[in-house]
C-alpha atoms as a PDB file:
ATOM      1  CA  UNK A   1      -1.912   3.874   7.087  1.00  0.00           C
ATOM      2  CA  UNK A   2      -5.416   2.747   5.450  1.00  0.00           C
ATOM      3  CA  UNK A   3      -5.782  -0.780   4.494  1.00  0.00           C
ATOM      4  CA  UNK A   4      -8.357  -1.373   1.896  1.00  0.00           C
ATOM      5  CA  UNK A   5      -8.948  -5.276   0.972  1.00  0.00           C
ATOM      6  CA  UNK A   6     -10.004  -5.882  -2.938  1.00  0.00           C
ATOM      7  CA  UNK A   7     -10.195  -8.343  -5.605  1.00  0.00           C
ATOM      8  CA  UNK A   8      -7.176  -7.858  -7.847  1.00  0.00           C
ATOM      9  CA  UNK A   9      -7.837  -6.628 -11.380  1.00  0.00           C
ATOM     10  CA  UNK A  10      -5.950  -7.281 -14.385  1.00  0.00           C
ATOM     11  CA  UNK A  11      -4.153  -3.644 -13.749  1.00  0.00           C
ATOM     12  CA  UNK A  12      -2.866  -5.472 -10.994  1.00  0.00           C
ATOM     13  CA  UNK A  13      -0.699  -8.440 -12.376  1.00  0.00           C
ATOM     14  CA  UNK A  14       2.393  -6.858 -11.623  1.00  0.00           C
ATOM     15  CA  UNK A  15       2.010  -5.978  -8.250  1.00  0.00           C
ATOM     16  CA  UNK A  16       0.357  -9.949  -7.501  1.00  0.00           C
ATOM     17  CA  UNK A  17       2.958 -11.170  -9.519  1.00  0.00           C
ATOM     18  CA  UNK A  18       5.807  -9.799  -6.951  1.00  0.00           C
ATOM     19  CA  UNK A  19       3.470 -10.896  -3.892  1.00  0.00           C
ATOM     20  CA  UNK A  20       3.226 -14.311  -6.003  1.00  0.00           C
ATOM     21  CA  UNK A  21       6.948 -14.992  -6.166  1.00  0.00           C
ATOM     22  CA  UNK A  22       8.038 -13.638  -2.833  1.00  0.00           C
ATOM     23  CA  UNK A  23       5.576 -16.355  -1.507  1.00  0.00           C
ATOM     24  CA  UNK A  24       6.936 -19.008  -3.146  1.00  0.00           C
ATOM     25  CA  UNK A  25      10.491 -18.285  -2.484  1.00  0.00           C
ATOM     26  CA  UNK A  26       8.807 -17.893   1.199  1.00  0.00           C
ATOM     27  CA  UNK A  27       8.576 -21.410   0.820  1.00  0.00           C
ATOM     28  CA  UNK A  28      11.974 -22.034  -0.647  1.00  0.00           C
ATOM     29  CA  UNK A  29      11.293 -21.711  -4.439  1.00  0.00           C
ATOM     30  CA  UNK A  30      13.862 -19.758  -6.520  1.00  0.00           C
ATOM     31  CA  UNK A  31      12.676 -16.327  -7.813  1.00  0.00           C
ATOM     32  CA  UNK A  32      11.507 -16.459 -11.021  1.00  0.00           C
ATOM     33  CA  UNK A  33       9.395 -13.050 -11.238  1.00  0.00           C
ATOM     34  CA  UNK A  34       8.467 -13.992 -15.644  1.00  0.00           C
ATOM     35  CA  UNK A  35       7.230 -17.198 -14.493  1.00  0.00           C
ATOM     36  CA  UNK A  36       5.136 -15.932 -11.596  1.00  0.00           C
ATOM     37  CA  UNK A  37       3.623 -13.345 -13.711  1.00  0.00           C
ATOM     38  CA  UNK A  38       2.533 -15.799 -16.718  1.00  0.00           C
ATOM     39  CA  UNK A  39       0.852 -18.265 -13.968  1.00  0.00           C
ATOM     40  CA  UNK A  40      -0.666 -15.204 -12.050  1.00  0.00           C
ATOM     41  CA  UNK A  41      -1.824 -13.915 -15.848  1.00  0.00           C
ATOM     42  CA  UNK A  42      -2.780 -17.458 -17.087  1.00  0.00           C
ATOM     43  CA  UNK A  43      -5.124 -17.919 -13.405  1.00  0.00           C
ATOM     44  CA  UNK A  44      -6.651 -14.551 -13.389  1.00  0.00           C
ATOM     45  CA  UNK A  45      -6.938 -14.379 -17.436  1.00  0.00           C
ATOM     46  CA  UNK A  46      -8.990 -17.895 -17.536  1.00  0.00           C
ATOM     47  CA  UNK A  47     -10.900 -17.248 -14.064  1.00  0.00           C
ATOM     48  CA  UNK A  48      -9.455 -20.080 -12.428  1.00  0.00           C
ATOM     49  CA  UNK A  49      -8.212 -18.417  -9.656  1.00  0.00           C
ATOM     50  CA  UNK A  50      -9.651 -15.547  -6.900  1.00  0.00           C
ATOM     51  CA  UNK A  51      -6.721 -12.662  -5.833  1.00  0.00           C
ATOM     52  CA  UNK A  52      -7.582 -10.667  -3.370  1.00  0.00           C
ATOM     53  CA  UNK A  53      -4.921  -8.014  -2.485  1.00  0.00           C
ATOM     54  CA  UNK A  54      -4.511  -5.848   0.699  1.00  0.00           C
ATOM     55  CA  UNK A  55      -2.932  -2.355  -0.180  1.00  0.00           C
ATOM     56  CA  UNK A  56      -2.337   0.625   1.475  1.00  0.00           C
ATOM     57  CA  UNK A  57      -1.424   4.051  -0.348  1.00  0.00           C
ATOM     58  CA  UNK A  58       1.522   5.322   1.606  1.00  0.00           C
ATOM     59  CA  UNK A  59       1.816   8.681  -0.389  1.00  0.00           C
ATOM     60  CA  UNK A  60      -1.716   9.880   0.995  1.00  0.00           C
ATOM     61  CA  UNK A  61      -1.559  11.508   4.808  1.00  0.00           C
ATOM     62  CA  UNK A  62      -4.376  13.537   6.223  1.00  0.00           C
ATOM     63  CA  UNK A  63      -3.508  17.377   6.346  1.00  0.00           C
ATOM     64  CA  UNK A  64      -2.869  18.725  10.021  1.00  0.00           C
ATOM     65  CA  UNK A  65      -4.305  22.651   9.014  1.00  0.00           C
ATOM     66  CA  UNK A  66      -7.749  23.076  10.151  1.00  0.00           C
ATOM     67  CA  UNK A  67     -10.155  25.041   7.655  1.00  0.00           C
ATOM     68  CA  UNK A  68     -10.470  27.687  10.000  1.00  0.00           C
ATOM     69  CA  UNK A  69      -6.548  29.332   9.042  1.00  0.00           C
ATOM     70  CA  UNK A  70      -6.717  28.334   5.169  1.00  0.00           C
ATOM     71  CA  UNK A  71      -6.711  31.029   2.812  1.00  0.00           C
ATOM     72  CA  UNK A  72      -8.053  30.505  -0.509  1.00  0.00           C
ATOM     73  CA  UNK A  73      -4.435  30.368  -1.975  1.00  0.00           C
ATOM     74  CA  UNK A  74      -3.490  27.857   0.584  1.00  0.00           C
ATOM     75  CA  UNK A  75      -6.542  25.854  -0.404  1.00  0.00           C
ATOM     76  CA  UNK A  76      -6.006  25.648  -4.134  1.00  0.00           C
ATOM     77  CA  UNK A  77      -2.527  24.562  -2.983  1.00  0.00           C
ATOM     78  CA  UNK A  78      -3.947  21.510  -1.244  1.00  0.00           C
ATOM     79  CA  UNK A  79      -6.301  20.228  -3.769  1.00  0.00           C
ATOM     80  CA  UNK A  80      -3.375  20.150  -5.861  1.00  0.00           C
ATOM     81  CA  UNK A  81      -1.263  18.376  -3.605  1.00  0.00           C
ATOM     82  CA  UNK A  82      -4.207  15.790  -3.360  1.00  0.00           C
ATOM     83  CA  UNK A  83      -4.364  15.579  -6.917  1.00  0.00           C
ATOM     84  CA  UNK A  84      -0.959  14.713  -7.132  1.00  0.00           C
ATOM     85  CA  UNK A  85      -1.255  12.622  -4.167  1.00  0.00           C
ATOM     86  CA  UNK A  86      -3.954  10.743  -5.578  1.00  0.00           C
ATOM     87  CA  UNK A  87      -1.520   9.812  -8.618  1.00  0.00           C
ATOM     88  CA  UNK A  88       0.497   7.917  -6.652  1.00  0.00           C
ATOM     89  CA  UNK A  89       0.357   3.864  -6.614  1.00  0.00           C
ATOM     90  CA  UNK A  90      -1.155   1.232  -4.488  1.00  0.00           C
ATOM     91  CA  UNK A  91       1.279  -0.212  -2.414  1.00  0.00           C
ATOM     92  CA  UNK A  92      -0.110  -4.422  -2.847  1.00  0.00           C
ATOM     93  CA  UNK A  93       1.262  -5.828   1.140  1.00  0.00           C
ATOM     94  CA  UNK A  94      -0.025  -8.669   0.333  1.00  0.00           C
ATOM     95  CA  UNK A  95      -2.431 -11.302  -1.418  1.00  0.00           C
ATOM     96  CA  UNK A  96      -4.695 -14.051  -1.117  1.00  0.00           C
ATOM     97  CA  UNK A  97      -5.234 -16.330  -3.627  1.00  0.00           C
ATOM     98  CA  UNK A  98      -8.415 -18.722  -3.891  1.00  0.00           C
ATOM     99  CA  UNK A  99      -9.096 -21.481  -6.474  1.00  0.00           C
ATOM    100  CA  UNK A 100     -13.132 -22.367  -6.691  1.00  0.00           C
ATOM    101  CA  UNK A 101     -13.882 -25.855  -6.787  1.00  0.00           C
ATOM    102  CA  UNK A 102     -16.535 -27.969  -5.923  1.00  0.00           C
ATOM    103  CA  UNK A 103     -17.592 -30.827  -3.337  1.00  0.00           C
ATOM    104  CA  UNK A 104     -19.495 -33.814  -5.001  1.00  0.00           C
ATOM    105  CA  UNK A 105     -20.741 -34.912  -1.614  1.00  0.00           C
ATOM    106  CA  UNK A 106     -22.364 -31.622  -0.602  1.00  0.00           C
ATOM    107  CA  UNK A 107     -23.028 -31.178  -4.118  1.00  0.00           C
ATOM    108  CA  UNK A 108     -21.519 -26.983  -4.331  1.00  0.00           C
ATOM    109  CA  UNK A 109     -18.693 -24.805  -4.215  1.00  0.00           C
ATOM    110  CA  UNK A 110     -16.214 -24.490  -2.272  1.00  0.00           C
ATOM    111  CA  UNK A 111     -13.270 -22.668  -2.158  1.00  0.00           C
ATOM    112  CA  UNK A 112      -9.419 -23.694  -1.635  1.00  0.00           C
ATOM    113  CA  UNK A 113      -7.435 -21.095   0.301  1.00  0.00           C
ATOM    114  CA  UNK A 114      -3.873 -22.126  -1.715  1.00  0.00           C
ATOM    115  CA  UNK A 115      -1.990 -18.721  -1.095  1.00  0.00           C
ATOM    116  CA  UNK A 116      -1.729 -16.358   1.770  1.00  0.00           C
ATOM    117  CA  UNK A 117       1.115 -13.767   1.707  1.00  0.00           C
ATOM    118  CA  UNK A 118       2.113 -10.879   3.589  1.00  0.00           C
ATOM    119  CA  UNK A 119       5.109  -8.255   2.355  1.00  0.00           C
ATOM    120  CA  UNK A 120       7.565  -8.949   5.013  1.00  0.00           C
ATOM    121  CA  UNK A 121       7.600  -4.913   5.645  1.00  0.00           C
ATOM    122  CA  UNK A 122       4.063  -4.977   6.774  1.00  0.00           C
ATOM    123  CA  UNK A 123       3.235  -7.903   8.914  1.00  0.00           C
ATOM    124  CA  UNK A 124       2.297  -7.869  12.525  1.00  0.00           C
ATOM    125  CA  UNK A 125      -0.338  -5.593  11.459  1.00  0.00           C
ATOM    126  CA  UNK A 126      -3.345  -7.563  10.786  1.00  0.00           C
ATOM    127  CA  UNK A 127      -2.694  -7.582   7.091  1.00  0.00           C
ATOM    128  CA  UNK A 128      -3.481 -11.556   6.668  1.00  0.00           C
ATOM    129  CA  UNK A 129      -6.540 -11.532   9.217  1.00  0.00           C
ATOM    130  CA  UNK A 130      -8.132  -8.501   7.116  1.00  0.00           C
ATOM    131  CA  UNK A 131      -7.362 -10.591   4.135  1.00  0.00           C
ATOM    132  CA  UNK A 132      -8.919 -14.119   5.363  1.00  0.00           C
ATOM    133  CA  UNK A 133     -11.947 -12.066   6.740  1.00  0.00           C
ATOM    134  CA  UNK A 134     -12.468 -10.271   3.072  1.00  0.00           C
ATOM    135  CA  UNK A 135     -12.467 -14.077   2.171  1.00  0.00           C
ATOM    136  CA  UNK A 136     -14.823 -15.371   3.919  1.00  0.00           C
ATOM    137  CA  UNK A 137     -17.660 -12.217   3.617  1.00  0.00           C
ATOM    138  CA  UNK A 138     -17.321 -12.818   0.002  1.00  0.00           C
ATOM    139  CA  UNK A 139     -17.522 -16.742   0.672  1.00  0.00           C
ATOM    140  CA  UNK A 140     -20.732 -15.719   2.271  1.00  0.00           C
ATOM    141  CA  UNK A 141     -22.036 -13.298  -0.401  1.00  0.00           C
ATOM    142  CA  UNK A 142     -21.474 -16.459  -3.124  1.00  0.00           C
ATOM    143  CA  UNK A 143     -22.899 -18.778  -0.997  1.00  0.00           C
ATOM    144  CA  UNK A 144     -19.452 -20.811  -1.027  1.00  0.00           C
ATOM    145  CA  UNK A 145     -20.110 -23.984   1.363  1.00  0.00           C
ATOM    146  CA  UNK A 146     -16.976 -24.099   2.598  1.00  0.00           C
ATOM    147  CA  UNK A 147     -13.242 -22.808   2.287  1.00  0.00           C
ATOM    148  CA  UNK A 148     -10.341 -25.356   2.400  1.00  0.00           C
ATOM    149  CA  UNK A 149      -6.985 -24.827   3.093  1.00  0.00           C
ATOM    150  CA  UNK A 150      -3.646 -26.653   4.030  1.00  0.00           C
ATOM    151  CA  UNK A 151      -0.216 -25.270   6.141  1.00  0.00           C
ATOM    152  CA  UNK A 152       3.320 -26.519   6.647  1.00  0.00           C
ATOM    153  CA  UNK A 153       3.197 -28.504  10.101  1.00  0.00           C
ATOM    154  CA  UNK A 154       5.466 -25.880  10.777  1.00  0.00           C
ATOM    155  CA  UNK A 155       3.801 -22.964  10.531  1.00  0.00           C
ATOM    156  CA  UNK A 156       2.360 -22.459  13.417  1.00  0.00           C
ATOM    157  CA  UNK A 157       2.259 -18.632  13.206  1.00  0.00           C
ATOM    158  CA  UNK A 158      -0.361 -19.085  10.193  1.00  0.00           C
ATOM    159  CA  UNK A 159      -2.044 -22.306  12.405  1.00  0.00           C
ATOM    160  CA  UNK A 160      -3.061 -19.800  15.133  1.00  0.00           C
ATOM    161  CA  UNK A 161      -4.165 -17.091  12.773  1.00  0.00           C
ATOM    162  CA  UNK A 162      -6.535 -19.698  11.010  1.00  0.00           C
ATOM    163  CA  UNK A 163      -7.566 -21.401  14.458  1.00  0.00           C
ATOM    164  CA  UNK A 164      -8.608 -17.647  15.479  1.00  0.00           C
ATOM    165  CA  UNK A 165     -10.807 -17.122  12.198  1.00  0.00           C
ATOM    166  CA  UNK A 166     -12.673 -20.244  13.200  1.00  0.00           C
ATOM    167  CA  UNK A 167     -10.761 -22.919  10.841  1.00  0.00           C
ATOM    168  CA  UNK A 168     -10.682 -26.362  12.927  1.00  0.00           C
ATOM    169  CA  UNK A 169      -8.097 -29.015  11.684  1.00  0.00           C
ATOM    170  CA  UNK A 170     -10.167 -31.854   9.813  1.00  0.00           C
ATOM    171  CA  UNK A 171     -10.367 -34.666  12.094  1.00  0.00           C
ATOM    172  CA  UNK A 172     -12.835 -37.243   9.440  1.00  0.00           C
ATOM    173  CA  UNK A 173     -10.063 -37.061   6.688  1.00  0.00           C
ATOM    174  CA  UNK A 174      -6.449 -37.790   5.863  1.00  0.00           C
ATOM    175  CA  UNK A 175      -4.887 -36.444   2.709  1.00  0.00           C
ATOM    176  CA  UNK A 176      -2.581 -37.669  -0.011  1.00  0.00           C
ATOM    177  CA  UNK A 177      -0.500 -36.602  -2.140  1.00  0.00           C
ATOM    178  CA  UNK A 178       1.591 -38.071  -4.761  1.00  0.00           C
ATOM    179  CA  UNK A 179       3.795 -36.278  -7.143  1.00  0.00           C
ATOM    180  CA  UNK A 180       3.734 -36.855 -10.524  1.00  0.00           C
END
């Protein structure tokens, strides 16, 4: 199984918009697919959000026959089954969603990690890692100062992958919150 590591695309609403909602009912949100896909839309449509997906295509297998014992018939056989192959989705295992903001005291971007999902089928593989390393290379490439990001207490699963990516719990600052 390749895993490739993209932005998302506007051809890809619907399959951020299922990521989207299985994340929030991840965190105990009812499922409400319409509404994930209008805020997905809405974030993607007016640039105020960054999606990067991980996907794997899990119709496409290497062939086992060597060139060697292929006859031509054979081999006009197996373009077309890569043809066909080739038609067959994405699979989206999951997303990471980044909204740009700035810092006024550094004066320049930075970017809040607010979303990082992994299918339940596909983790333990390395999915999220690949996903906060695509992150930070583009960081790099954009010159992003720094990228922010917040966990349950709980969580500790996500608390070691971030610790491992060189994150380091912000000892100068306490946040707040207050609901409005």
């Amino acid at each position: 199984m390749e895993i490739r590591v993209r932005q998302a695309k506007p051809d890809d609403i619907a399959e951020v918009s299922r990521l989207f909602n299985e994340y929030r009912m991840f965190y105990g949100q009812d499922s409400d697919l319409e509404r994930a896909s209008s805020f997905i839309q809405e974030r993607m449509s007016n640039q105020d959000s960054i999606v990067f997906i991980a996907e794997c295509n899990e119709g496409r297998e290497e062939g086992s026959s060597s060139d060697a014992d292929i006859d031509v018939n054979t081999e006009v056989a197996i373009q077309e089954k890569h043809i066909e192959e080739s038609r067959v989705s994405d699979t989206a295992m999951g997303l990471i969603q980044i909204y740009p903001s700035y810092s006024s005291v550094s004066m320049g971007p930075i970017w809040i990690l607010n979303d990082l999902y992994v299918d339940s089928k596909y983790r333990q593989k390395g999915i999220a890692r690949k996903l906060m390393q695509a992150v930070m290379e583009q960081a790099k490439e954009q010159h992003i100062l720094r990228i922010s990001l917040s966990t349950a207490i709980s969580n500790q699963q996500a608390q070691a992958l971030y610790e491992s990516e060189g994150y380091t719990q912000d000892q100068s600052f306490m946040y707040y919150e207050c609901n409005v």
